[in-house]
N, C-alpha and C. Protein backbone atom coordinates (compact mmCIF):
# COMPACT_ATOMS: atom_id res chain seq x y z
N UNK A 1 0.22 16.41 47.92
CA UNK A 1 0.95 17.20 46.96
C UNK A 1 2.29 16.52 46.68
N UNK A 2 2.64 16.48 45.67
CA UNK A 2 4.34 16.15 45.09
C UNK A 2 4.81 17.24 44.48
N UNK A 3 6.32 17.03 45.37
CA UNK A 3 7.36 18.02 45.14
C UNK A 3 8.17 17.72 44.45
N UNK A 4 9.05 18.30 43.87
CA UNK A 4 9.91 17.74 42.62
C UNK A 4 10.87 18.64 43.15
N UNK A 5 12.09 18.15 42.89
CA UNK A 5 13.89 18.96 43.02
C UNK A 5 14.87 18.49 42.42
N UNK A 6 15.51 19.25 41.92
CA UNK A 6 16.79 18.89 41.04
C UNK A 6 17.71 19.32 42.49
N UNK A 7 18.30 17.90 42.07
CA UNK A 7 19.81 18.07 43.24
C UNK A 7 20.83 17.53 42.52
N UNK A 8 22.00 17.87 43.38
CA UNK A 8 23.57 17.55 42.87
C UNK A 8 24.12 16.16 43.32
N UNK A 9 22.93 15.29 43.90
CA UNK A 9 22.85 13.77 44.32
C UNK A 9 23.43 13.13 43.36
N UNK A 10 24.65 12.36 43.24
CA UNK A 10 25.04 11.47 42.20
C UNK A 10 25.64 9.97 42.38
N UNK A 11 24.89 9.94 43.72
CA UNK A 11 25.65 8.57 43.59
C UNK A 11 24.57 7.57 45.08
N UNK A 12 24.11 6.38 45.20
CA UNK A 12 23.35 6.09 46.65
C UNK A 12 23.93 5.90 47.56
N UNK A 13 25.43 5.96 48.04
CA UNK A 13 26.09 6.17 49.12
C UNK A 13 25.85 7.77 49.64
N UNK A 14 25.65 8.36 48.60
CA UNK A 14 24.98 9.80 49.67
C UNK A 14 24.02 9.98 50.05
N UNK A 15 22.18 9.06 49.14
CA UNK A 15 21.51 8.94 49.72
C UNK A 15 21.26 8.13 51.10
N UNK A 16 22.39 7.00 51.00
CA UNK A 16 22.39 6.32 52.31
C UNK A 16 22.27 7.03 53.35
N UNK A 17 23.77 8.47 53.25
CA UNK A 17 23.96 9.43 53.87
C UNK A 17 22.91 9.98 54.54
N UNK A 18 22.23 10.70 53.67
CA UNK A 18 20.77 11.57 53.48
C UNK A 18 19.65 11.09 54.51
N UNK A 19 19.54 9.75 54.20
CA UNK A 19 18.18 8.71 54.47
C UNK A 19 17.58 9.15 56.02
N UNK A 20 18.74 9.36 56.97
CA UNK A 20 18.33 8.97 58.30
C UNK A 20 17.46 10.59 58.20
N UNK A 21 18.14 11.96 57.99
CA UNK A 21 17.58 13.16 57.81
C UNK A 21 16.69 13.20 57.27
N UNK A 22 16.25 12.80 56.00
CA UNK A 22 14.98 12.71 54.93
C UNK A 22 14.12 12.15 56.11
N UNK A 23 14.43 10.84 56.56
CA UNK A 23 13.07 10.27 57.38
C UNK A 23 12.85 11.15 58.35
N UNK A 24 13.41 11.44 59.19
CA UNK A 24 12.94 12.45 60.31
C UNK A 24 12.60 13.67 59.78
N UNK A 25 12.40 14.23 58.50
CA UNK A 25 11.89 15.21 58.35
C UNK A 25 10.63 14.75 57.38
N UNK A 26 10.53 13.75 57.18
CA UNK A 26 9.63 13.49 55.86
C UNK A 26 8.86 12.32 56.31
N UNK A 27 8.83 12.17 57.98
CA UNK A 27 8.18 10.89 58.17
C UNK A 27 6.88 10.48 58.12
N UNK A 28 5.73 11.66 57.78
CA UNK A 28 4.95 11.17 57.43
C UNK A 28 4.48 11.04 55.50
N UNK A 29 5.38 11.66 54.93
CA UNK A 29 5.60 12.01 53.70
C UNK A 29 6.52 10.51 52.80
N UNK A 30 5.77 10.31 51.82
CA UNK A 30 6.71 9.08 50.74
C UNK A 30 7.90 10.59 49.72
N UNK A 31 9.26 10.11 49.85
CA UNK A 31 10.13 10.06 49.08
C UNK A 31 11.08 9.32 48.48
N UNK A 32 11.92 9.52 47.42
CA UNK A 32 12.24 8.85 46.42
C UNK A 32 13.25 9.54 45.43
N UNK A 33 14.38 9.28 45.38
CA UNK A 33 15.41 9.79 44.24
C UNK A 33 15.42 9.38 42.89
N UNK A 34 15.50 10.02 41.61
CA UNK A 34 15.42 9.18 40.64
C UNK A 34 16.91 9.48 39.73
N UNK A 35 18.34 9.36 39.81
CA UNK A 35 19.44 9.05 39.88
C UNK A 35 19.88 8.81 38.38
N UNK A 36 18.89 8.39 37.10
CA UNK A 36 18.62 7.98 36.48
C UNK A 36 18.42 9.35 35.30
N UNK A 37 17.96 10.42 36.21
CA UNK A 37 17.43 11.35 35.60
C UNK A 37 18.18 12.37 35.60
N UNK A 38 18.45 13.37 34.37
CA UNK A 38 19.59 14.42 34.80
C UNK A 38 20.00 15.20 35.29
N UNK A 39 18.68 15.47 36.24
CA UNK A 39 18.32 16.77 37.40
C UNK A 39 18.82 15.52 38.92
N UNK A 40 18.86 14.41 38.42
CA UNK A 40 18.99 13.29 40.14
C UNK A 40 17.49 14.15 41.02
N UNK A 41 16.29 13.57 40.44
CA UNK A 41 15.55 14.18 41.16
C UNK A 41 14.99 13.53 42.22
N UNK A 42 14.75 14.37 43.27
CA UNK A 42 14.24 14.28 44.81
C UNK A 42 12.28 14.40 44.23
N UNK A 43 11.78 13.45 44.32
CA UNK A 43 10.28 13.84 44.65
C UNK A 43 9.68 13.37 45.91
N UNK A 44 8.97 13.94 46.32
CA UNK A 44 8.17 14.17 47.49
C UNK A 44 6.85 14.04 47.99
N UNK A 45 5.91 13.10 48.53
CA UNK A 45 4.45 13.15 48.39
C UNK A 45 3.88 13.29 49.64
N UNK A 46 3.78 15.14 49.88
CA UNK A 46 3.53 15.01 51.24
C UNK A 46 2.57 15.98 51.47
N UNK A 47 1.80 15.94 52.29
CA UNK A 47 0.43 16.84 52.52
C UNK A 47 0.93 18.49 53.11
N UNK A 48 1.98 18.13 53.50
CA UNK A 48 2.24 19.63 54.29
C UNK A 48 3.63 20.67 53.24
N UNK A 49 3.33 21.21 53.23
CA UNK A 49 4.83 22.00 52.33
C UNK A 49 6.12 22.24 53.13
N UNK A 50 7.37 21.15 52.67
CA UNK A 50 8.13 20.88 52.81
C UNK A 50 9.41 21.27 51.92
N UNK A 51 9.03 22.31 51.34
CA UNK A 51 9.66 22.76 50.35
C UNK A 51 11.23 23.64 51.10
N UNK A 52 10.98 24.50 51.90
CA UNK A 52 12.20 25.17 52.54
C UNK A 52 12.85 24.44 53.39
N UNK A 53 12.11 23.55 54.06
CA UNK A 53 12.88 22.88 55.00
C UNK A 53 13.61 21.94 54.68
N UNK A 54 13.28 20.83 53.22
CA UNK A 54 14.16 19.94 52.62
C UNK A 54 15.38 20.66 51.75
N UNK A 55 15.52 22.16 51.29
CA UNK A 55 16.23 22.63 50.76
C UNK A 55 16.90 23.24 51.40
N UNK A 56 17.00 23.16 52.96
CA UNK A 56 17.93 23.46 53.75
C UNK A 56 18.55 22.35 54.13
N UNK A 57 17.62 21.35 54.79
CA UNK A 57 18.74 20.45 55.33
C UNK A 57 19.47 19.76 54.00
N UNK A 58 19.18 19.80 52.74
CA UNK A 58 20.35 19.36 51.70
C UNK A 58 21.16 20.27 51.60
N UNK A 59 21.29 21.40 51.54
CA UNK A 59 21.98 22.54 51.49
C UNK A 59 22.76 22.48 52.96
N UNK A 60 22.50 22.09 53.99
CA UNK A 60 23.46 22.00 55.04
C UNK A 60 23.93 20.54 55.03
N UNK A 61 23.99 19.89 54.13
CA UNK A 61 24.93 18.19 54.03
C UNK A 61 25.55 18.75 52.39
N UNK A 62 25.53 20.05 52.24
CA UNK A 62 26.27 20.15 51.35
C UNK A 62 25.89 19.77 49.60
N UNK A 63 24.53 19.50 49.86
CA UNK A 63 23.88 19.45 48.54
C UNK A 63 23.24 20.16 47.73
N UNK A 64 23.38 20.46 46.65
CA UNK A 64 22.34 21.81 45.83
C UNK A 64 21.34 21.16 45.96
N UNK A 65 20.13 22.10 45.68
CA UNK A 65 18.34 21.55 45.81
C UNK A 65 17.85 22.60 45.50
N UNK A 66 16.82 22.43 44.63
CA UNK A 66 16.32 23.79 44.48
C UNK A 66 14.72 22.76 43.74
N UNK A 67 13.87 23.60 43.77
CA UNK A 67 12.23 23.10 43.82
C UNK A 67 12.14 23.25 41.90
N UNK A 68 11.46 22.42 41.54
CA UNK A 68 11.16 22.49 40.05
C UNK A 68 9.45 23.12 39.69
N UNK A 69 9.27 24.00 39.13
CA UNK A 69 8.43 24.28 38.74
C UNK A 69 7.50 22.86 38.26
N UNK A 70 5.85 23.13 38.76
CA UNK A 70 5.06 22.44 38.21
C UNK A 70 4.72 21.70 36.81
């Protein structure tokens, strides 16, 4: 399954930030920021639903996140 999120990510010194948390929560899962885009979207390709738990730990480093409709 792929997840899609608009976050308040604007720059790759915060994903640097991010990276070590994303992997330990997403380690068997491929993610990817697209920075480029006007939502800075977070997508996600992961078999298990990861949806609350990535919108917390961005939300506790201080980042908005919220899940995009299909």
């Amino acid at each position: 399954m792929v997840f899609v999120f608009k976050t308040s990510i604007s720059s790759k010194k915060t994903i640097k930030l991010l990276t070590p948390h994303l992997n330990k929560l997403l380690a068997d899962s491929n993610w990817n920021f697209d920075l480029e885009d006007c939502d800075n979207i977070l997508r996600i390709d992961s078999q298990v639903n990861i949806v609350k738990k990535t919108i917390e730990i961005l939300n506790d480093n201080g980042i908005k996140c919220e899940e995009l409709p299909e």
